[in-house]
Protein backbone atom coordinates (compact mmCIF):
# COMPACT_ATOMS: atom_id res chain seq x y z
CA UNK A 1 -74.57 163.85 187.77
CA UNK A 2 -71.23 165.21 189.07
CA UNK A 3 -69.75 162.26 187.28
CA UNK A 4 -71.26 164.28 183.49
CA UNK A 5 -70.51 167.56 184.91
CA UNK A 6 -66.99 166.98 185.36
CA UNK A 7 -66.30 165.14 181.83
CA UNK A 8 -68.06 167.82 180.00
CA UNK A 9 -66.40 170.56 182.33
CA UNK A 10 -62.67 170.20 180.25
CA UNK A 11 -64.86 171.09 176.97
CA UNK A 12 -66.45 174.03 178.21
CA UNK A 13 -62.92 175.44 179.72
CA UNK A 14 -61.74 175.18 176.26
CA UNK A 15 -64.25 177.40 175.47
CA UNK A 16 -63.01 179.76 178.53
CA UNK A 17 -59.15 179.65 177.32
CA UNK A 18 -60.92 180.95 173.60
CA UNK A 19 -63.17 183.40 174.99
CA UNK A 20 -60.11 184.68 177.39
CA UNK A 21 -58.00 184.78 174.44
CA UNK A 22 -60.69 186.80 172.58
CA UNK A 23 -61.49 189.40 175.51
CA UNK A 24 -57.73 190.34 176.24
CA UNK A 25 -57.33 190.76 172.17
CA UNK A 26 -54.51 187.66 171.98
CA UNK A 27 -57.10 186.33 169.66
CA UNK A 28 -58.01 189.06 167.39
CA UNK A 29 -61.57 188.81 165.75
CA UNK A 30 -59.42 188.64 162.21
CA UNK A 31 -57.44 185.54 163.82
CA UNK A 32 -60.79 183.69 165.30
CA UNK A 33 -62.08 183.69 161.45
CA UNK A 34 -59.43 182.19 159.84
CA UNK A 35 -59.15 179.60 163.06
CA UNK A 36 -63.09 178.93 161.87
CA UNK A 37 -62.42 178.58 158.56
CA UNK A 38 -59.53 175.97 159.14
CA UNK A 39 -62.02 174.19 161.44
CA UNK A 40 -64.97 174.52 159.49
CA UNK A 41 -63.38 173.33 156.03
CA UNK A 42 -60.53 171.10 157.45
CA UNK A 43 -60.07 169.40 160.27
CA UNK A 44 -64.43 169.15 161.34
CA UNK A 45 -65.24 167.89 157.27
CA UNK A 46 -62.01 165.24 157.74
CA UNK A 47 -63.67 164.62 160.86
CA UNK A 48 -67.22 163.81 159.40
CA UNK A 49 -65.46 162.18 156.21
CA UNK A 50 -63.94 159.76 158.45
CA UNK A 51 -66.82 158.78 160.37
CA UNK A 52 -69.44 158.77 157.69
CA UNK A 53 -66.81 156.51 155.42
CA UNK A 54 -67.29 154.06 157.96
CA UNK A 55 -70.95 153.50 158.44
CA UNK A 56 -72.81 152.31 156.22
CA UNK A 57 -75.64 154.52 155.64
CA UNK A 58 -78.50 151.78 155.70
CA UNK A 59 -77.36 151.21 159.31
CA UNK A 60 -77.83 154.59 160.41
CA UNK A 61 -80.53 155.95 158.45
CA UNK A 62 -83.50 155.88 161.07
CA UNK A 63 -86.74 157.66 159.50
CA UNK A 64 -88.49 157.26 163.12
CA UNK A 65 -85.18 158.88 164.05
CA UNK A 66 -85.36 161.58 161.72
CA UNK A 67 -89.25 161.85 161.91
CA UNK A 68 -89.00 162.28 165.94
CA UNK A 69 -86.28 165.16 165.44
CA UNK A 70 -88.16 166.82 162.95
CA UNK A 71 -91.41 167.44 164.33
CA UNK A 72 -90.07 167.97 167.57
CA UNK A 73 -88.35 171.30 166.17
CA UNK A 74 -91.28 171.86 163.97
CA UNK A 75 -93.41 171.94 166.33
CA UNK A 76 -91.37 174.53 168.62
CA UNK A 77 -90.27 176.68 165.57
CA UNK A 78 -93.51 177.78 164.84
CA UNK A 79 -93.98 178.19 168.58
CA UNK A 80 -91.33 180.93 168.68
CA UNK A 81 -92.38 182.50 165.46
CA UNK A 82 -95.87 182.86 166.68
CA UNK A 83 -94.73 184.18 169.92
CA UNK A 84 -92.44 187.04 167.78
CA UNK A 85 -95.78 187.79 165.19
CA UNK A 86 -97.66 188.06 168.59
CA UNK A 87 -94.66 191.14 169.42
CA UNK A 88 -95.38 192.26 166.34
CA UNK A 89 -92.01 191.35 164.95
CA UNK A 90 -92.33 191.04 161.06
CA UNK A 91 -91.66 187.76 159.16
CA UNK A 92 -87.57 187.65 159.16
CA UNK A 93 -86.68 188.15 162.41
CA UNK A 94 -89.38 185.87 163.79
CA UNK A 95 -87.40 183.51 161.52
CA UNK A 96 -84.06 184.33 162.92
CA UNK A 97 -85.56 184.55 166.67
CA UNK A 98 -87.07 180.80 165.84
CA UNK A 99 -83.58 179.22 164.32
CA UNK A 100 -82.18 180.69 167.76
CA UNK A 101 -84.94 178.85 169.61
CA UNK A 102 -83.90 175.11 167.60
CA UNK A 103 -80.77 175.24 166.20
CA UNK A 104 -78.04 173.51 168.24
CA UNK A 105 -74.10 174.08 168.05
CA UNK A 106 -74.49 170.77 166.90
CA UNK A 107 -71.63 170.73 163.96
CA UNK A 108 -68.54 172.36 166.28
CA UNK A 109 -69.90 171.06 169.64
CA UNK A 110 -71.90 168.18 169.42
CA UNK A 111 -70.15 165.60 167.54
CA UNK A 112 -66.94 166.04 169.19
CA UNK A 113 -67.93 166.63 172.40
CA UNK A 114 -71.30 163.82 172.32
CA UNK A 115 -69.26 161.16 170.78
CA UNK A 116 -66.20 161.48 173.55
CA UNK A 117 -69.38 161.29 176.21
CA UNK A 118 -72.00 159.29 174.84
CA UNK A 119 -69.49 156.46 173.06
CA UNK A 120 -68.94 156.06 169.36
CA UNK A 121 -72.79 154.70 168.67
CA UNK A 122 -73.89 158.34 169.26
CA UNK A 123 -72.21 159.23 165.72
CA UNK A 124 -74.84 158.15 163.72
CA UNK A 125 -78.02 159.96 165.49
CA UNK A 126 -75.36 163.16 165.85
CA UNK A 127 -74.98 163.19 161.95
CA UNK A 128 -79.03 162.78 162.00
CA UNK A 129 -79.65 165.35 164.20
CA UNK A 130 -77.02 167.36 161.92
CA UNK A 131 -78.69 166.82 158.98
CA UNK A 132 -81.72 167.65 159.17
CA UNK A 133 -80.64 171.43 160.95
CA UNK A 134 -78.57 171.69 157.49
CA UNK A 135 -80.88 171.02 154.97
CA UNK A 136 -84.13 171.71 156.15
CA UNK A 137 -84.37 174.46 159.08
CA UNK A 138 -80.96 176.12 157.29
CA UNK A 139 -83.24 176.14 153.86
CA UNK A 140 -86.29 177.59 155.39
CA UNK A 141 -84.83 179.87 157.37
CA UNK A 142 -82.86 181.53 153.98
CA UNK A 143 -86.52 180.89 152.37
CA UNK A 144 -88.25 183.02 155.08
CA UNK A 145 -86.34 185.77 155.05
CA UNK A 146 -85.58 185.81 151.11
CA UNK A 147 -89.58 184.91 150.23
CA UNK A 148 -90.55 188.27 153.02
CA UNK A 149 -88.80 190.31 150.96
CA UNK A 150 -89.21 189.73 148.07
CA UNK A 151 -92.81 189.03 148.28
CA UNK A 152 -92.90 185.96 146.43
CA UNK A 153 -90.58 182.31 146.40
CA UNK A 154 -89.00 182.92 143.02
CA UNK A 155 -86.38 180.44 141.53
CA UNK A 156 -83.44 182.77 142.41
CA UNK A 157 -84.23 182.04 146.21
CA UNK A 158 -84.12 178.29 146.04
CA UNK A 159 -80.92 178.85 143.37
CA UNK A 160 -79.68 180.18 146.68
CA UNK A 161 -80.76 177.75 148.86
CA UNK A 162 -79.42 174.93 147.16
CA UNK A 163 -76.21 176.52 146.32
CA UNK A 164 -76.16 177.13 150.14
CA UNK A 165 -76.26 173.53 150.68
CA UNK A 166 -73.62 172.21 147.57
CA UNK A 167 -70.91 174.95 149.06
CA UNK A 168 -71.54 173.31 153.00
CA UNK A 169 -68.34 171.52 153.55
CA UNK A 170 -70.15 169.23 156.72
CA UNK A 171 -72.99 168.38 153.80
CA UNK A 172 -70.26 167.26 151.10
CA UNK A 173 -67.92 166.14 153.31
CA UNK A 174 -70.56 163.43 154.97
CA UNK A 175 -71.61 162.58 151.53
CA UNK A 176 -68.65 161.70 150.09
CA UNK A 177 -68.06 159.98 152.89
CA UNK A 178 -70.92 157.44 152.62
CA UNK A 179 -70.27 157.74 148.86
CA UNK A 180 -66.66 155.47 149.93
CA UNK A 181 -68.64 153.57 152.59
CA UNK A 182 -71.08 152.38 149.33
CA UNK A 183 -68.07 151.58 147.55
CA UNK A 184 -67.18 149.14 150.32
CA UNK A 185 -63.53 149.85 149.86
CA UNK A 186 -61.27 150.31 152.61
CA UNK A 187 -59.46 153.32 153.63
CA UNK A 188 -55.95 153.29 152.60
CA UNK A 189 -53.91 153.16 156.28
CA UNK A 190 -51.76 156.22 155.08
CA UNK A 191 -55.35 158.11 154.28
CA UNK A 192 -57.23 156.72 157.25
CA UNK A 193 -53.88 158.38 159.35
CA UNK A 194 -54.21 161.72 157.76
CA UNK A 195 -57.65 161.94 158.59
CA UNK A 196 -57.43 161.01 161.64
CA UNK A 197 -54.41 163.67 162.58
CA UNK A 198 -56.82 166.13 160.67
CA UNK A 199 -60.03 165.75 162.15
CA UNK A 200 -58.11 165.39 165.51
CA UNK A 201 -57.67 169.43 165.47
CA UNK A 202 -61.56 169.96 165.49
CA UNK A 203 -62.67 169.31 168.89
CA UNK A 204 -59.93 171.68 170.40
CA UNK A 205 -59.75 174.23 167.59
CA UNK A 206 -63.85 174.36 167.39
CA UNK A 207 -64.20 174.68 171.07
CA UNK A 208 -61.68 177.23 171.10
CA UNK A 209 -62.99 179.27 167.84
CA UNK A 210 -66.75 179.81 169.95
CA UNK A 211 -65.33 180.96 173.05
CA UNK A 212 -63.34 183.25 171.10
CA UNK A 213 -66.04 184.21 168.41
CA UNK A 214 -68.23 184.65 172.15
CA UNK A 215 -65.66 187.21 173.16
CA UNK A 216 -67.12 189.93 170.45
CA UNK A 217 -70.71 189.28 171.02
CA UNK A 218 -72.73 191.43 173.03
CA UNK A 219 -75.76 190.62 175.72
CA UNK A 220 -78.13 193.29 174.48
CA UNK A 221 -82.05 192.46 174.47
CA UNK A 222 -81.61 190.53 177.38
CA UNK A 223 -85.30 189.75 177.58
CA UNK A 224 -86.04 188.35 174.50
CA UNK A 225 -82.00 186.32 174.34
CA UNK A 226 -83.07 185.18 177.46
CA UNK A 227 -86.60 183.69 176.11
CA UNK A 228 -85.19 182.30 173.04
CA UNK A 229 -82.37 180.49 175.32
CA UNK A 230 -84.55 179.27 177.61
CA UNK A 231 -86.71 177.87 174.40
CA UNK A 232 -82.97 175.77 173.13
CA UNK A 233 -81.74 174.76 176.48
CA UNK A 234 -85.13 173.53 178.33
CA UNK A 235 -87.85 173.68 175.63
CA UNK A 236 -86.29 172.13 172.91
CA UNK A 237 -84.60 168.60 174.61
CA UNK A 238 -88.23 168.24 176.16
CA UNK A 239 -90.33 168.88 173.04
CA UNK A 240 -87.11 166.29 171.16
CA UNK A 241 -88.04 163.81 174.27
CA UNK A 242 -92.14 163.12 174.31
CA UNK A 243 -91.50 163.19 170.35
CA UNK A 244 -88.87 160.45 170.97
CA UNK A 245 -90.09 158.00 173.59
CA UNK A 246 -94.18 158.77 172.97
CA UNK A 247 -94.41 159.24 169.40
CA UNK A 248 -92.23 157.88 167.59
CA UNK A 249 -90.67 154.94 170.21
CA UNK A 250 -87.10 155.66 168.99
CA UNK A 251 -84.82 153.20 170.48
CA UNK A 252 -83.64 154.46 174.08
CA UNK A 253 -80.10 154.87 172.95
CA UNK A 254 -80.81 156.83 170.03
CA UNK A 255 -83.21 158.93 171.89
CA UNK A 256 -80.83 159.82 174.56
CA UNK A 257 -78.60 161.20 171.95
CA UNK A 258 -81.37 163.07 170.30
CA UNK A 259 -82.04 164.55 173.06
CA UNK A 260 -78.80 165.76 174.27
CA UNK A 261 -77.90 167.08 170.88
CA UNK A 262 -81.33 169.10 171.21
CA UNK A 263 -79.93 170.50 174.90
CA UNK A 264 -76.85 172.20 173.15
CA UNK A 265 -77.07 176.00 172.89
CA UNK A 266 -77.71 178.42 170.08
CA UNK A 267 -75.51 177.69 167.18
CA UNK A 268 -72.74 180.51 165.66
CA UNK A 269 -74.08 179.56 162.11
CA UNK A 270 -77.61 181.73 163.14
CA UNK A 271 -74.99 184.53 164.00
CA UNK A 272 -73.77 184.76 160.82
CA UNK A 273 -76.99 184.17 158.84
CA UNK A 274 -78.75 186.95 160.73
CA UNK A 275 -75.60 189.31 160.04
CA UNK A 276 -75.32 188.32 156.09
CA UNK A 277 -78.95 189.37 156.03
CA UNK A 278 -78.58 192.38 158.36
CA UNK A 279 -81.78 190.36 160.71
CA UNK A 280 -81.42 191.32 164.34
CA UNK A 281 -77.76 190.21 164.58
CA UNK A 282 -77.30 191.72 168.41
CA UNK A 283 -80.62 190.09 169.86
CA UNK A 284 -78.89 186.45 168.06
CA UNK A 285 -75.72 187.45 169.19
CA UNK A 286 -76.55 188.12 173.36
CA UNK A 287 -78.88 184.35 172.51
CA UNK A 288 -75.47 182.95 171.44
CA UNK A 289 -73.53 184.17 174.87
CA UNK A 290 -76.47 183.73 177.39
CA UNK A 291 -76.92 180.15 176.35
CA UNK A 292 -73.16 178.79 176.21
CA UNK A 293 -72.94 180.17 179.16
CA UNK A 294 -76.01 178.53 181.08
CA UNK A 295 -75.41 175.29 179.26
CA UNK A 296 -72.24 174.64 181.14
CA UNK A 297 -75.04 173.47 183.44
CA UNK A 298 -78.09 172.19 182.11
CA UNK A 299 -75.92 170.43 179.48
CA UNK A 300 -74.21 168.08 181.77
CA UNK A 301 -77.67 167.80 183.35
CA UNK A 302 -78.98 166.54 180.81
CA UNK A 303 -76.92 164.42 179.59
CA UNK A 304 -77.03 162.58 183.27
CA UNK A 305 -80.51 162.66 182.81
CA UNK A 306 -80.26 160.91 179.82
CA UNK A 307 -77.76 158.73 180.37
């Protein structure tokens, strides 16, 4: 266990160095947006280009994968929504409070920092895991909060929603990708090399870009951050795990990596979804700090476990 705590300690200090850089204002808020644009657009979709280009996507594509993942969250979104009706919380922010209580920093964390731990199998149930955050619990939660208030699903909302997913440079970028993997031709060395150099800036300038994108968040609502952390870091790997090995039998590898991708805390993307829509952005925001900061432990725990 020391062993997983020590390999995954270097990624978590780069997340120190960007939160440091953020608190003493060396990073400026300004600065940390354009560093997650770079990431998000550049270096992570040449990242996920690269890899998806070569798999083949019949070789990944695992439906009791996919299946086990899915109701796994499922199941524990509507847990957290029913616990925020039960507060009396109307429709949107139980929404927010239950994309806090599944959704993963899987994109900026977990496929750099998984695939470095776990060995270059766990790419394929990463991109899984990925994908079906993207399209279907970042659809519903825009179709939650969108239908509430509108009263009604109208076409404008799904317009939305699928425009949402078109304009997702990880979606396209993974696409494509398997789009030249179908083609079966290689990648041209002098491409392959630019890719590489590329998607080599994500793991250190993601890492960096949430510690300092952590440095302007603030811990308020301490109870309920604290609940909806406890309900990523703890509630979510285990509800991911009897899915995996009970129900569904995924294979043990693929299962580990499910798992551990379901242990990483709450993602920055909720952040900004609760913000555009002016949902509860603080009680998401103190979710975002108390998390990456407790999963410096029960991450590398559970990876041991795992492994």
């Amino acid at each position: 266990m020391l062993e997983i705590f020590l390999k995954t300690l270097p990624f978590f200090a780069v997340i120190g160095v960007g939160y440091w850089a953020g608190r003493v204002k060396f990073f400026t808020p300004e600065a940390t947006g354009y560093l997650t644009k770079f990431v998000f657009y550049f270096a992570l979709s040449a990242m996920l280009f690269r890899f998806s280009a070569n798999l083949e996507l019949a070789e990944i594509l695992d439906w009791s994968y996919i299946g086990a993942y899915f109701w796994a969250t499922a199941l524990l979104y509507v847990v957290v929504t029913v616990v925020a009706l039960i507060r009396k919380r109307p429709i949107e922010e139980a929404a927010i409070e239950a994309q806090c209580g599944v959704i993963g920093n899987v994109g900026f964390l977990g496929v750099p920092m998984l695939v470095l731990l776990m060995g270059e199998k766990a790419i394929g149930p990463v991109m899984l895991s990925l994908a079906v955050d993207l399209i279907f619990f970042g659809s519903l939660v825009v179709i939650l909060i969108t239908g509430s208030r509108e009263g009604r699903m109208s076409f404008s909302v799904l317009q939305t929603v699928g425009l949402g997913l078109v304009k997702n440079p990880m979606i396209v970028s993974s696409v494509l990708g398997f789009a030249w993997s179908a083609s079966a031709m290689p990648i041209p060395d002098p491409l392959n090399e630019f890719l590489f150099i590329l998607g080599g800036a994500a793991t250190p300038g993601a890492l960096f870009a949430i510690g300092a994108s952590l440095a302007s968040k603030s811990a308020e609502r301490m109870e309920v951050a604290s609940w909806l952390s406890f309900c990523k870091l703890a509630l979510h790997p285990a509800f991911v795990a009897v899915s995996a090995l009970w129900l569904f039998s995924v294979d043990p590898y693929a299962a580990s990596v499910m798992v551990a991708a379901a242990a990483l805390p709450v993602a920055g993307n909720v952040y900004m979804i609760a913000q555009h829509y002016g949902v509860a952005p603080t009680r998401v925001s103190a979710s975002i700090l108390i998390s990456t900061a407790v999963s410096i432990l029960t991450v590398s725990l559970i990876i041991g476990w795992v492994s």
